[in-house]
Structures are given as C-alpha cells and as structure tokens.
C-alpha atoms as a PDB file:
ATOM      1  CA  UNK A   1       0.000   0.000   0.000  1.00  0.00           C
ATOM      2  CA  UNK A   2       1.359   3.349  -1.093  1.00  0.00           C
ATOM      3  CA  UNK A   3       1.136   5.692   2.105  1.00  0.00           C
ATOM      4  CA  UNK A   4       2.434   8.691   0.171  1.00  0.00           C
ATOM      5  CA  UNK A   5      -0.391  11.720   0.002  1.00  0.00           C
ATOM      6  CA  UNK A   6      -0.409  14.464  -1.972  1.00  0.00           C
ATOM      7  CA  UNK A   7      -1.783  16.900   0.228  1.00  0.00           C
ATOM      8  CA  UNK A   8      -1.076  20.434   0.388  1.00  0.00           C
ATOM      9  CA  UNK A   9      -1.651  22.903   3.786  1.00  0.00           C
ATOM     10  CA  UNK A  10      -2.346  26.304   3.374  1.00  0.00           C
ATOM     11  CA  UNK A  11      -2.822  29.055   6.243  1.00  0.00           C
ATOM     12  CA  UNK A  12      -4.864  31.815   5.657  1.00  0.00           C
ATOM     13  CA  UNK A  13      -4.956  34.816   7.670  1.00  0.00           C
ATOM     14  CA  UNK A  14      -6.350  38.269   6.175  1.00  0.00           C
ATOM     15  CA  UNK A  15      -4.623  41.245   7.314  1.00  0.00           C
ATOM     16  CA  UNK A  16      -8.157  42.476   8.434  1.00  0.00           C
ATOM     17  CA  UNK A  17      -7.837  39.773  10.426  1.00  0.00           C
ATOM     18  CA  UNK A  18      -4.993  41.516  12.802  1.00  0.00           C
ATOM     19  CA  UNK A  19      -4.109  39.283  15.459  1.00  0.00           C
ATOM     20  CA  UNK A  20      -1.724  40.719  18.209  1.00  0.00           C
ATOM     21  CA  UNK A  21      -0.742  37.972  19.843  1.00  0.00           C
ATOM     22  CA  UNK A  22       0.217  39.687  23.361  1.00  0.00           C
ATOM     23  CA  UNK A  23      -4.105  40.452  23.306  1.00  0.00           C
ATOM     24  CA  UNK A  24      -4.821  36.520  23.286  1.00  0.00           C
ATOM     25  CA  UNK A  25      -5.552  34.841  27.029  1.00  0.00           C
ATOM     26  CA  UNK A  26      -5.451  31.341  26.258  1.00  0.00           C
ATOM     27  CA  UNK A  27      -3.718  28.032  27.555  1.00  0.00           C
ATOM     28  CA  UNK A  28      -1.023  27.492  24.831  1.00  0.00           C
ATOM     29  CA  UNK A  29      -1.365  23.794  25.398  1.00  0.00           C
ATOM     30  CA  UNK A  30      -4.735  23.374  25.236  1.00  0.00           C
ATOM     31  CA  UNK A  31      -5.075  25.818  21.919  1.00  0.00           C
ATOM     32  CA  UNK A  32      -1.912  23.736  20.409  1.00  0.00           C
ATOM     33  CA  UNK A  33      -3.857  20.252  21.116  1.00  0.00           C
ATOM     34  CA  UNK A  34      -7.260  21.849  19.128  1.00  0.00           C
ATOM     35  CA  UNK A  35      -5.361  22.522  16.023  1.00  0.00           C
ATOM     36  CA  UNK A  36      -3.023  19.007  16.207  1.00  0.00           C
ATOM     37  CA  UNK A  37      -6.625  17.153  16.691  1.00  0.00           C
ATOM     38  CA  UNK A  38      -8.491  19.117  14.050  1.00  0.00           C
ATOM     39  CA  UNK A  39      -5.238  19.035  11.032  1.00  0.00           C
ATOM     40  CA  UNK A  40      -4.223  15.971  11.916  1.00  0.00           C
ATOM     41  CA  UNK A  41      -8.032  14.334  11.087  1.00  0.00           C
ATOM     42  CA  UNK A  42      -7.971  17.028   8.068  1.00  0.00           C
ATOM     43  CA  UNK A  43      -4.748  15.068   6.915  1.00  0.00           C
ATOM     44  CA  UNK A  44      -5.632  11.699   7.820  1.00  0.00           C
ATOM     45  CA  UNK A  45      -8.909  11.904   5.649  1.00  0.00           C
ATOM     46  CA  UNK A  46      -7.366  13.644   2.686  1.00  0.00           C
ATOM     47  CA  UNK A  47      -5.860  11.322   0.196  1.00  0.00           C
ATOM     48  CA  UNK A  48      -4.641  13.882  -2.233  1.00  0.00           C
ATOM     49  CA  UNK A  49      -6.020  18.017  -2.781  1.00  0.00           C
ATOM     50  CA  UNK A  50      -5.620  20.602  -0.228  1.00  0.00           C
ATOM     51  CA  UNK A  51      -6.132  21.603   3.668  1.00  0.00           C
ATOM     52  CA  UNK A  52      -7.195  25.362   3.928  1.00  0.00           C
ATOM     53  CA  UNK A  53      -6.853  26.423   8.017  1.00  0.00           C
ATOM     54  CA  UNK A  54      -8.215  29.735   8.368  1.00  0.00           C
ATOM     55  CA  UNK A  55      -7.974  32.380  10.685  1.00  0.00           C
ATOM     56  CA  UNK A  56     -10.539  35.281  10.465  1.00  0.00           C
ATOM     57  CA  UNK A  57     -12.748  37.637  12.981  1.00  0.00           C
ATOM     58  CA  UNK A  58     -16.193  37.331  12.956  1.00  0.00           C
ATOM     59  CA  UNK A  59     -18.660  40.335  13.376  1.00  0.00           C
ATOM     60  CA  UNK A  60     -18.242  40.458  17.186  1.00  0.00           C
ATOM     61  CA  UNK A  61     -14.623  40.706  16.798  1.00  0.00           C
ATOM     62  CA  UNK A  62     -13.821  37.511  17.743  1.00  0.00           C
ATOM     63  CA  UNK A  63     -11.554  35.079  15.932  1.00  0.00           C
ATOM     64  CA  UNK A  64     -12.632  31.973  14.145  1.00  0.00           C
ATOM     65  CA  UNK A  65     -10.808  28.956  12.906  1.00  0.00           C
ATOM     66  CA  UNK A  66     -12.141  26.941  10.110  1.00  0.00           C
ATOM     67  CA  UNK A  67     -10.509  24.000   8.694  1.00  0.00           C
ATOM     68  CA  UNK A  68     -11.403  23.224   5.304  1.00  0.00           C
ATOM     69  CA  UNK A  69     -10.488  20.150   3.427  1.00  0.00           C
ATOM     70  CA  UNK A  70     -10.739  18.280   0.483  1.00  0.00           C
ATOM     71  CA  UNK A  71     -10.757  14.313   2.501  1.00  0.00           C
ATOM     72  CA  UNK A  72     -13.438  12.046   2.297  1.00  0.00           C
ATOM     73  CA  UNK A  73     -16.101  13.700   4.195  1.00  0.00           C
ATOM     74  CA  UNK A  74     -18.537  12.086   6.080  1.00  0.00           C
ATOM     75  CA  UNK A  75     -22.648  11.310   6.089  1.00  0.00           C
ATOM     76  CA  UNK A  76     -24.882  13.500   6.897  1.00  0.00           C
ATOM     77  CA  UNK A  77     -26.385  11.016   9.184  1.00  0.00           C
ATOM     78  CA  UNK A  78     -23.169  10.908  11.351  1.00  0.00           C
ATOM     79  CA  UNK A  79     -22.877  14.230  12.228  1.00  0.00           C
ATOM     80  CA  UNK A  80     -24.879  14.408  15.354  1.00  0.00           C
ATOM     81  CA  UNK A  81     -22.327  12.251  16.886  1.00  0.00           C
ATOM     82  CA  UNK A  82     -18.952  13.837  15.562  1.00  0.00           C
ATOM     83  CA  UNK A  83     -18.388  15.134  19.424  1.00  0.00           C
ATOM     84  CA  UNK A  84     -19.392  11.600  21.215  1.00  0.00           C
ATOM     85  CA  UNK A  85     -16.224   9.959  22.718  1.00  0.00           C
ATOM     86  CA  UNK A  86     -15.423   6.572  20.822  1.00  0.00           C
ATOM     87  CA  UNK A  87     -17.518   7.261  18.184  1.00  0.00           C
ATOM     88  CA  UNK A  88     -15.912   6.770  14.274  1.00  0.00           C
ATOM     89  CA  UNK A  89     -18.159   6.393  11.085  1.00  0.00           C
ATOM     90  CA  UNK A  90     -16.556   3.413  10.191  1.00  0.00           C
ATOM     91  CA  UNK A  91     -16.194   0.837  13.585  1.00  0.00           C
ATOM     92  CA  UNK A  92     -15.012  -2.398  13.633  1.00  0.00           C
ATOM     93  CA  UNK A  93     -11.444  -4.051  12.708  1.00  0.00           C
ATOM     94  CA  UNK A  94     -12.033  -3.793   8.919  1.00  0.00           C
ATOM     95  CA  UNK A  95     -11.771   0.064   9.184  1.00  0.00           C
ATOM     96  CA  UNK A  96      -9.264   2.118   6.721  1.00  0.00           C
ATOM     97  CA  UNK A  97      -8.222   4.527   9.358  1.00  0.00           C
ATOM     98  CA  UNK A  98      -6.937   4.137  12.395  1.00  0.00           C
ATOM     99  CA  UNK A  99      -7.586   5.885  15.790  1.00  0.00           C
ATOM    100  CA  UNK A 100      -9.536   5.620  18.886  1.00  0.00           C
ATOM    101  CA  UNK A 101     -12.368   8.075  18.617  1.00  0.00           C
ATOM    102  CA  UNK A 102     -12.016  10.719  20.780  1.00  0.00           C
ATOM    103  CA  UNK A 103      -9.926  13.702  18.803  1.00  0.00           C
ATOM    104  CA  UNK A 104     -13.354  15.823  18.173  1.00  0.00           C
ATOM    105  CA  UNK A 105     -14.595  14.707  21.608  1.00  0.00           C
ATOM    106  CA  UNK A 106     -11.874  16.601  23.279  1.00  0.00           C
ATOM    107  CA  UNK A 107     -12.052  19.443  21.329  1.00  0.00           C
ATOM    108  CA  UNK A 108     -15.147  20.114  21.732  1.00  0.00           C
ATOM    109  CA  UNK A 109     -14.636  20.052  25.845  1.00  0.00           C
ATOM    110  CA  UNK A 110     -11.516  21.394  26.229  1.00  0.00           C
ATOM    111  CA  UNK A 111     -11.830  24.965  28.127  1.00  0.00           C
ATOM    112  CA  UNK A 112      -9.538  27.158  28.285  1.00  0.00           C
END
C-alpha cells in the first residue's frame, strides 16, 4: 500500500484579520492540542487536494478557525455524533483509518 499523500496545507490569515498575539488569554497547550486534533483528522482523511486552516474575525470581533479540506467527508447522518467519545463512522477491525475516537470529543470540551 502506497502511504504517500499528496496533500497540500495552506494558512490563511487576512490582514483584516490583525491578530496581536500579546491580546490573546489562552492556555497554549490546550489551543496547540485543538489545532493538532483538528489538522491531523484534516490530513488523515485527505488522500490527495488541499487543507485550507483559516484564521478570520467574525462580526463580534472575535476570531474563528475553520478548517477546510478536500478528505473524504462524512454522512450527513453521522454528524450528530462527531463530538461523542469513541464514536468513528466506520467501527469495527475492517476500518481504513486508524484511531480511537475521541480527537473531536476533546475538542469540543476542552476549556480554556
């Protein structure tokens, strides 16, 4: 099995978007483990195209991250359990990917 990917990652931040980095109060760890989680699926799902993360402000000033890729996706039925600890589309040992199920689950509940 070839495990090579042609994937490429892109960060995009619009200068509108100004981010001062002394203004942020966050827990570095805790921010760093969000983006690791949320690429690293982005990557593991995308065979071959592109990973857009992007860093914006929304209308009350505050910044959003969006990660956009072009991976396989997933049904529309499964999204109502993307956040649910142990929960993967695919289950059982015949998968394709590995992993145990709870990357989104701990974004989703981490506070900082």
């Amino acid at each position: 099995m070839n495990s090579a990917k042609e994937v490429s990652l892109f960060l995009l931040c619009p200068k509108a978007t100004s981010v001062n980095l002394e203004d942020l109060v966050a827990d570095h760890y805790t921010v760093n483990q969000i983006f690791v989680q949320l690429i690293d699926n982005a990557i593991k799902y995308t065979e071959e195209g592109k990973i857009d993360v992007k860093i914006l402000r929304s209308e009350s000033k505050k910044l959003v991250v969006e990660i956009i890729d072009t991976g396989i996706g997933m049904e529309e039925s499964y999204l109502p359990n993307i956040f649910k600890p142990f929960s993967q589309e695919e289950m059982g040992c015949t998968r394709k990917y590995e992993g145990n199920g709870i990357g989104l689950a701990l974004v989703k509940t981490a506070k900082f």
